[in-house]
PDB file of N, CA and C in Angstrom:
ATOM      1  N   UNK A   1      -8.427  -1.599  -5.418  1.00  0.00           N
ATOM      2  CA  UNK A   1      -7.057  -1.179  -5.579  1.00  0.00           C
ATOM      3  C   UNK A   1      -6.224  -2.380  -5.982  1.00  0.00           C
ATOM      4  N   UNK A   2      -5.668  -2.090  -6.985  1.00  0.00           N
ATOM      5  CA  UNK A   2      -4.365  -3.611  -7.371  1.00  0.00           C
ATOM      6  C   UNK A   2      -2.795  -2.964  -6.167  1.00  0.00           C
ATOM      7  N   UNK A   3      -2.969  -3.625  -5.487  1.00  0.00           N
ATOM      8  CA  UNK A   3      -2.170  -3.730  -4.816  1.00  0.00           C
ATOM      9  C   UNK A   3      -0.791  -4.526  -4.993  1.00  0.00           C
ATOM     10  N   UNK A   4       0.671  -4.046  -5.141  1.00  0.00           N
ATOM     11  CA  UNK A   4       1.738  -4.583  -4.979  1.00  0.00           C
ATOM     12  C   UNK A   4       2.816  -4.700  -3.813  1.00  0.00           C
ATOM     13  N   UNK A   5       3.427  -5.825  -3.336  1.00  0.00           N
ATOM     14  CA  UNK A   5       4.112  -5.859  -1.921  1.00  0.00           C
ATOM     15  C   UNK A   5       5.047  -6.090  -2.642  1.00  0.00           C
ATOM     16  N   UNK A   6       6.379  -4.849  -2.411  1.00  0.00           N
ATOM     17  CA  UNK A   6       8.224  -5.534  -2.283  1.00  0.00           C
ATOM     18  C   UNK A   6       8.601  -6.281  -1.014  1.00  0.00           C
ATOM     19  N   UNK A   7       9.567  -6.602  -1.047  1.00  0.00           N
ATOM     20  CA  UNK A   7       9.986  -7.310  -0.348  1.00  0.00           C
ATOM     21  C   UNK A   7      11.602  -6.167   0.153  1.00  0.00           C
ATOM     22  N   UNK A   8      11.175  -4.416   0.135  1.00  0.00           N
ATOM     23  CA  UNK A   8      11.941  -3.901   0.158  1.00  0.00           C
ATOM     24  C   UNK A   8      11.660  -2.320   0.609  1.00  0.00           C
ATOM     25  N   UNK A   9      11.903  -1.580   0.674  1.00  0.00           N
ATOM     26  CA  UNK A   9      11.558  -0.241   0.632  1.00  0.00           C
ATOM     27  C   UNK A   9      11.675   0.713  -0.046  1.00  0.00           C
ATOM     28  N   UNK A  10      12.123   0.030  -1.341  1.00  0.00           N
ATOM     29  CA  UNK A  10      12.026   1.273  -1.914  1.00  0.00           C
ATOM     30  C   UNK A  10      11.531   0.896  -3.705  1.00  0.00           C
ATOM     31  N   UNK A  11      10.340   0.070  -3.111  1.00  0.00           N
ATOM     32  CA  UNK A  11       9.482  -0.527  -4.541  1.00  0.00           C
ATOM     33  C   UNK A  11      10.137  -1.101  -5.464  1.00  0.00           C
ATOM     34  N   UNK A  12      11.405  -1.971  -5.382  1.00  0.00           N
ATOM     35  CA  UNK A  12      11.857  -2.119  -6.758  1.00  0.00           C
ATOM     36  C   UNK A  12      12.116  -3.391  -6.948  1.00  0.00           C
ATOM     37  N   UNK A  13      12.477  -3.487  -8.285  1.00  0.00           N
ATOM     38  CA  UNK A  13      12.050  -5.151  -8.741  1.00  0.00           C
ATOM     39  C   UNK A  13      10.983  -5.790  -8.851  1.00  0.00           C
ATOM     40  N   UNK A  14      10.178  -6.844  -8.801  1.00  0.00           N
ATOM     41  CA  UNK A  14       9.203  -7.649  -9.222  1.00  0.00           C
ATOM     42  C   UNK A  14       8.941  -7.695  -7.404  1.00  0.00           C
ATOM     43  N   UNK A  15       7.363  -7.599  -7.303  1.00  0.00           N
ATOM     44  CA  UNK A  15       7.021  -7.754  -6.571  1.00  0.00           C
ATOM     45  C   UNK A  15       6.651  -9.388  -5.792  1.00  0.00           C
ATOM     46  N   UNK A  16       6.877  -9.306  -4.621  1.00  0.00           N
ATOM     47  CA  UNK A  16       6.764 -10.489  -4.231  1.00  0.00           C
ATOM     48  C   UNK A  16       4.977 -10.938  -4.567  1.00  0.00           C
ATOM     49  N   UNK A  17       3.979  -9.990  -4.188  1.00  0.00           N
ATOM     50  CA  UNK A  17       2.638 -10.514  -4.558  1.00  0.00           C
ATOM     51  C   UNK A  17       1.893  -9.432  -4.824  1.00  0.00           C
ATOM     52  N   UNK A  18       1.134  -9.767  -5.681  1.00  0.00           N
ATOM     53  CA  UNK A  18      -0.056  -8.782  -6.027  1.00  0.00           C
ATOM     54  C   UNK A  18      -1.190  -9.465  -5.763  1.00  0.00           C
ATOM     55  N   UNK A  19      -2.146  -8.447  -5.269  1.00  0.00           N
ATOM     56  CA  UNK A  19      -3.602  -8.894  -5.297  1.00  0.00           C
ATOM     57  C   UNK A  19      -4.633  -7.748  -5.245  1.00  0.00           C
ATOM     58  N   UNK A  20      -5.761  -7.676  -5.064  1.00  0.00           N
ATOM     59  CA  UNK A  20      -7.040  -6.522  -5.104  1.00  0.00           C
ATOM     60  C   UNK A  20      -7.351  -6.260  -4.512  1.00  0.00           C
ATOM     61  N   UNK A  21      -7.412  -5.609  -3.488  1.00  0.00           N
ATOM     62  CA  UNK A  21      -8.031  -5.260  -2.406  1.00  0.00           C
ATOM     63  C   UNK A  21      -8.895  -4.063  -2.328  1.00  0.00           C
ATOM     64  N   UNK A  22     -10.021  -3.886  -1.719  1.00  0.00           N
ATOM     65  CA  UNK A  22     -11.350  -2.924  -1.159  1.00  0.00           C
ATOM     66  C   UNK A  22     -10.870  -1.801  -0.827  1.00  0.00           C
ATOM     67  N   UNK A  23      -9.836  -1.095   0.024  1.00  0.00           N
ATOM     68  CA  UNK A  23      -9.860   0.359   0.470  1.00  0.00           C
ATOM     69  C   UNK A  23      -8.213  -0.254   0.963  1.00  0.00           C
ATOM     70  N   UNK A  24      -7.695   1.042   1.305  1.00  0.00           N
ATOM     71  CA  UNK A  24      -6.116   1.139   1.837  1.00  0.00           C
ATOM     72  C   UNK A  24      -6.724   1.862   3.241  1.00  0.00           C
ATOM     73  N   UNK A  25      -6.342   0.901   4.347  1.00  0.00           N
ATOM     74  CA  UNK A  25      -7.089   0.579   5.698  1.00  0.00           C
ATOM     75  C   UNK A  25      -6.358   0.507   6.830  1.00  0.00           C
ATOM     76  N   UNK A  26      -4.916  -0.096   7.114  1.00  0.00           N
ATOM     77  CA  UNK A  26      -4.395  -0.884   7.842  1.00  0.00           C
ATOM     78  C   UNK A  26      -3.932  -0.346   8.714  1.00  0.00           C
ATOM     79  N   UNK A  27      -3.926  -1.114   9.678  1.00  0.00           N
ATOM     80  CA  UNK A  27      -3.004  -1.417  10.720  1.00  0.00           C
ATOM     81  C   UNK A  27      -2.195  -2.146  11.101  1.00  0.00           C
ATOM     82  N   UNK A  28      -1.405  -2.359  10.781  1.00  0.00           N
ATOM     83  CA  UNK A  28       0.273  -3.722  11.167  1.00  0.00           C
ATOM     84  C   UNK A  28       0.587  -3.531  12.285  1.00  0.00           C
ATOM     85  N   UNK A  29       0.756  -2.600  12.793  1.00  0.00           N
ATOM     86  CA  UNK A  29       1.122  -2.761  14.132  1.00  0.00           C
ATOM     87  C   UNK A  29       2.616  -2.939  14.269  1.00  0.00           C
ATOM     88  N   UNK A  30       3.152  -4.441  14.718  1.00  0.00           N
ATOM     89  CA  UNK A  30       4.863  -4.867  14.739  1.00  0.00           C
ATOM     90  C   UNK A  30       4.161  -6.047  13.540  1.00  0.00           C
ATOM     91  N   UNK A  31       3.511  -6.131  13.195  1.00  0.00           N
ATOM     92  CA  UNK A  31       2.875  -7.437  11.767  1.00  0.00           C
ATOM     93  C   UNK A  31       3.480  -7.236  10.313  1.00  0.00           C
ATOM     94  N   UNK A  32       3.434  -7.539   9.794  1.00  0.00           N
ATOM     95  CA  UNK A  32       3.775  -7.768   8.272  1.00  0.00           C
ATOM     96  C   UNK A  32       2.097  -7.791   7.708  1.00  0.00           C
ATOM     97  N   UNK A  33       1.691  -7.263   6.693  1.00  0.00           N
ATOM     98  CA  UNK A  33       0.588  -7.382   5.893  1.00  0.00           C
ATOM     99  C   UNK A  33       0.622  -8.509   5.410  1.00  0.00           C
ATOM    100  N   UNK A  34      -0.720  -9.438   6.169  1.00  0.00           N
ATOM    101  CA  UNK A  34      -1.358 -10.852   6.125  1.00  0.00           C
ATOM    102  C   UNK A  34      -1.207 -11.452   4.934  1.00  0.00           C
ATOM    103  N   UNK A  35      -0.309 -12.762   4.551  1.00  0.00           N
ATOM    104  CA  UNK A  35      -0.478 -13.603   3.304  1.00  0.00           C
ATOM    105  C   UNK A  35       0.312 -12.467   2.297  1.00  0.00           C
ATOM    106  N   UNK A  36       1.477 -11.559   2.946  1.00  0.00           N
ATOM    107  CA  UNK A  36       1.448 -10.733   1.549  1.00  0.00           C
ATOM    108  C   UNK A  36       3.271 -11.529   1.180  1.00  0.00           C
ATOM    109  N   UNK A  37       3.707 -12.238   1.955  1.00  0.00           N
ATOM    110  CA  UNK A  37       5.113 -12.910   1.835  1.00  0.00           C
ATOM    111  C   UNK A  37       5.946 -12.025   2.094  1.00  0.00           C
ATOM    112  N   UNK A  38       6.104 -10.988   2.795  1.00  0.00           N
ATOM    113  CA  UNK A  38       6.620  -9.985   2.875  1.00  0.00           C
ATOM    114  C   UNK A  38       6.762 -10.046   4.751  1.00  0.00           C
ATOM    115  N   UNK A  39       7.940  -9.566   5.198  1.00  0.00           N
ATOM    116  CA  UNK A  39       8.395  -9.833   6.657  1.00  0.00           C
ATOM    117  C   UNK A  39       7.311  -8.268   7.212  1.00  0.00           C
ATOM    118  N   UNK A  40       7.673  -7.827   8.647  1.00  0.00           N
ATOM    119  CA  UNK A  40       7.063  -7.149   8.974  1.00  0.00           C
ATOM    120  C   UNK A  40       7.746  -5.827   9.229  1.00  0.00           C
ATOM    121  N   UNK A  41       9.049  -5.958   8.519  1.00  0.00           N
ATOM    122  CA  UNK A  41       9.781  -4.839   8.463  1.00  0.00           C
ATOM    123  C   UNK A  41      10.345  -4.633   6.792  1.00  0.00           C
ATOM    124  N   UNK A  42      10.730  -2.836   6.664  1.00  0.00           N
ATOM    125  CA  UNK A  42      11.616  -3.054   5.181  1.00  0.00           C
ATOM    126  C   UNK A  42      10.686  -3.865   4.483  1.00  0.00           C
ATOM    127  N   UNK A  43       9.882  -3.134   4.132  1.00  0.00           N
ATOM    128  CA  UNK A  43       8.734  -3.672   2.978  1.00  0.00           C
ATOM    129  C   UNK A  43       7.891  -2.554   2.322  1.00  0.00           C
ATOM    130  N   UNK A  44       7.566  -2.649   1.200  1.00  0.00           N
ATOM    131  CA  UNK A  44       6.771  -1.845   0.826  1.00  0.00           C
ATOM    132  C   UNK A  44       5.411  -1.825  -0.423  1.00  0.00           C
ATOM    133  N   UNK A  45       4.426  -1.015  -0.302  1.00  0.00           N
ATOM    134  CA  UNK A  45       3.282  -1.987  -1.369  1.00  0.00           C
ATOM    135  C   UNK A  45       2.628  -0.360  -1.997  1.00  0.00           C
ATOM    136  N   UNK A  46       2.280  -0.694  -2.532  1.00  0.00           N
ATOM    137  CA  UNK A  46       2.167   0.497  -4.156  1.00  0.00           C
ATOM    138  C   UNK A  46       0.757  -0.109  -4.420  1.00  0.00           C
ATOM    139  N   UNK A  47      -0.445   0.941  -4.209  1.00  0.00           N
ATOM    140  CA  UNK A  47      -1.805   1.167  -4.076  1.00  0.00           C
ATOM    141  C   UNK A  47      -2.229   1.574  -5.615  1.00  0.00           C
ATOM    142  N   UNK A  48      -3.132   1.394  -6.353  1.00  0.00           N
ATOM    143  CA  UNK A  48      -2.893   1.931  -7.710  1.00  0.00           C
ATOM    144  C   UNK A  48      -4.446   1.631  -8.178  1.00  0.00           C
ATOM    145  N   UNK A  49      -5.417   2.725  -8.247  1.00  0.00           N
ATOM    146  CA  UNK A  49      -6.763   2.647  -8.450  1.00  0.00           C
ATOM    147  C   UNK A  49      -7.154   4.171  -9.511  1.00  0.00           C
ATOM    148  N   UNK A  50      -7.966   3.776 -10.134  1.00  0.00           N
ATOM    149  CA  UNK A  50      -8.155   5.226 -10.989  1.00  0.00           C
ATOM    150  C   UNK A  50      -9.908   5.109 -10.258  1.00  0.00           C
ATOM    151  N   UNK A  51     -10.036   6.469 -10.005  1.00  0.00           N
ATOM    152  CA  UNK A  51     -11.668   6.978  -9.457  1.00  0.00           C
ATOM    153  C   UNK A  51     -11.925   8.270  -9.950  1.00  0.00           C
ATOM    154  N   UNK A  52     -13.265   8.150 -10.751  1.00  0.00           N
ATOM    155  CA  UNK A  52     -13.635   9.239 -10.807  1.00  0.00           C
ATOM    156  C   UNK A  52     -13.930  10.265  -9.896  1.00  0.00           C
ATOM    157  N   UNK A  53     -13.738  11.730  -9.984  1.00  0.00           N
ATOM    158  CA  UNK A  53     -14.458  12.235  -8.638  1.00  0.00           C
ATOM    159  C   UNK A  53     -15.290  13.225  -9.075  1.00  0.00           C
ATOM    160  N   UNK A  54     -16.020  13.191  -8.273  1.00  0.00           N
ATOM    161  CA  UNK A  54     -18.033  14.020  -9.151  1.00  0.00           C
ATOM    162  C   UNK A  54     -17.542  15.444  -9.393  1.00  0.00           C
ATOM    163  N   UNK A  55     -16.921  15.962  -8.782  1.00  0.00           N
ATOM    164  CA  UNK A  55     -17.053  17.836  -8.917  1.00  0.00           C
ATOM    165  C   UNK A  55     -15.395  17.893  -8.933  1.00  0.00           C
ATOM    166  N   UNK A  56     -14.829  19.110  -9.484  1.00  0.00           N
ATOM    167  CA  UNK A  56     -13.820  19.983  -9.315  1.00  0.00           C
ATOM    168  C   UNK A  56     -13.338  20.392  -7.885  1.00  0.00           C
ATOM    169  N   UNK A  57     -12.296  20.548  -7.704  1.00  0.00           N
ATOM    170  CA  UNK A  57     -11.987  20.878  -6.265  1.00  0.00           C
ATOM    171  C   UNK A  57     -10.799  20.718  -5.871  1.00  0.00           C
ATOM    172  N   UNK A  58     -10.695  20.816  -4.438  1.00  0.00           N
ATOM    173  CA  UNK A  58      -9.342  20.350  -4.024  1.00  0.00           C
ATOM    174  C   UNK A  58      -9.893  19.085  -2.709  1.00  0.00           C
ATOM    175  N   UNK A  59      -9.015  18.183  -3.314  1.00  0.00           N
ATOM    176  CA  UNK A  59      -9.316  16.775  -2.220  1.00  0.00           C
ATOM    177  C   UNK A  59      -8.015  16.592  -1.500  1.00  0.00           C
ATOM    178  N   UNK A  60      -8.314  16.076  -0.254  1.00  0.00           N
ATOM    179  CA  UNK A  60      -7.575  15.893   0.554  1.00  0.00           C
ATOM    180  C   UNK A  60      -7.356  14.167   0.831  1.00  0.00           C
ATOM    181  N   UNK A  61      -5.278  13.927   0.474  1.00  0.00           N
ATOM    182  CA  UNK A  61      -5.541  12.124   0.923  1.00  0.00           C
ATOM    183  C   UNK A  61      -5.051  12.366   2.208  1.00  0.00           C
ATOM    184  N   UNK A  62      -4.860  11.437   3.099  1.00  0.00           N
ATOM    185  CA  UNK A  62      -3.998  11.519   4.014  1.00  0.00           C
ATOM    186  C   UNK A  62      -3.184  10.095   4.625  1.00  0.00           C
ATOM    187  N   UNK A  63      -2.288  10.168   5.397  1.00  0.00           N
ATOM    188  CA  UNK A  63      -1.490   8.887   5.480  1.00  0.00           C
ATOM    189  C   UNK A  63      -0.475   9.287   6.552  1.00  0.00           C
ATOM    190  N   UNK A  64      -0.932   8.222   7.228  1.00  0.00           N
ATOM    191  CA  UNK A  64      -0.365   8.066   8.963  1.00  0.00           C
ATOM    192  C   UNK A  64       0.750   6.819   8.418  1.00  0.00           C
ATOM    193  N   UNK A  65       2.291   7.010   8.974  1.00  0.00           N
ATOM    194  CA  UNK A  65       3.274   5.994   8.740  1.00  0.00           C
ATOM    195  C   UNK A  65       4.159   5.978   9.604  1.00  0.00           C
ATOM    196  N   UNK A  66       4.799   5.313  10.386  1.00  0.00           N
ATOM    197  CA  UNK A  66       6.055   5.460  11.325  1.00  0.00           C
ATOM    198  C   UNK A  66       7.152   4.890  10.543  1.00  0.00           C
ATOM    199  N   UNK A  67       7.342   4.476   9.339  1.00  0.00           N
ATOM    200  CA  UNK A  67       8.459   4.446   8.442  1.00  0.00           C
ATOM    201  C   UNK A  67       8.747   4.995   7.208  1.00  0.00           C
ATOM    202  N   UNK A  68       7.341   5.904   6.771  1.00  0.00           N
ATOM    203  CA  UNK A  68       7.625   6.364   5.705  1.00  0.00           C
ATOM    204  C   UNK A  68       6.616   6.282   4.684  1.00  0.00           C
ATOM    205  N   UNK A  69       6.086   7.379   4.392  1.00  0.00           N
ATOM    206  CA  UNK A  69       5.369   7.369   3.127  1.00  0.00           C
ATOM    207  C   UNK A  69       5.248   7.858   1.679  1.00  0.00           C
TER     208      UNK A  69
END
């Protein structure tokens, strides 16, 4: 996933950092996402991967947030 961190909530402007990361995973807790320069509040990061998927269907994502997803 190319991953982008604002330094905001509501994605805009130039992101403070991008980098690649393996799967969208986390847990922060009261933390800020590690090395991302971004505080641990009022922040936000934009996941962005293209995957094929083998068959037709209906897929299910899902996403646990206490500020918003």
């Amino acid at each position: 996933y190319q991953a982008s961190y604002y330094a905001n909530q509501t994605l805009s402007g130039a992101p403070v950092t991008e980098r690649c990361e393996t799967a969208v995973n986390y847990d922060w807790g009261g933390g800020s996402p590690s090395g991302a320069g971004v505080g641990p509040d009022n922040f936000s990061v934009r996941w962005v991967a293209t995957r094929p998927f083998a068959t037709t269907g209906v897929y299910t994502f899902t996403a646990l947030s206490d500020d918003g997803a």
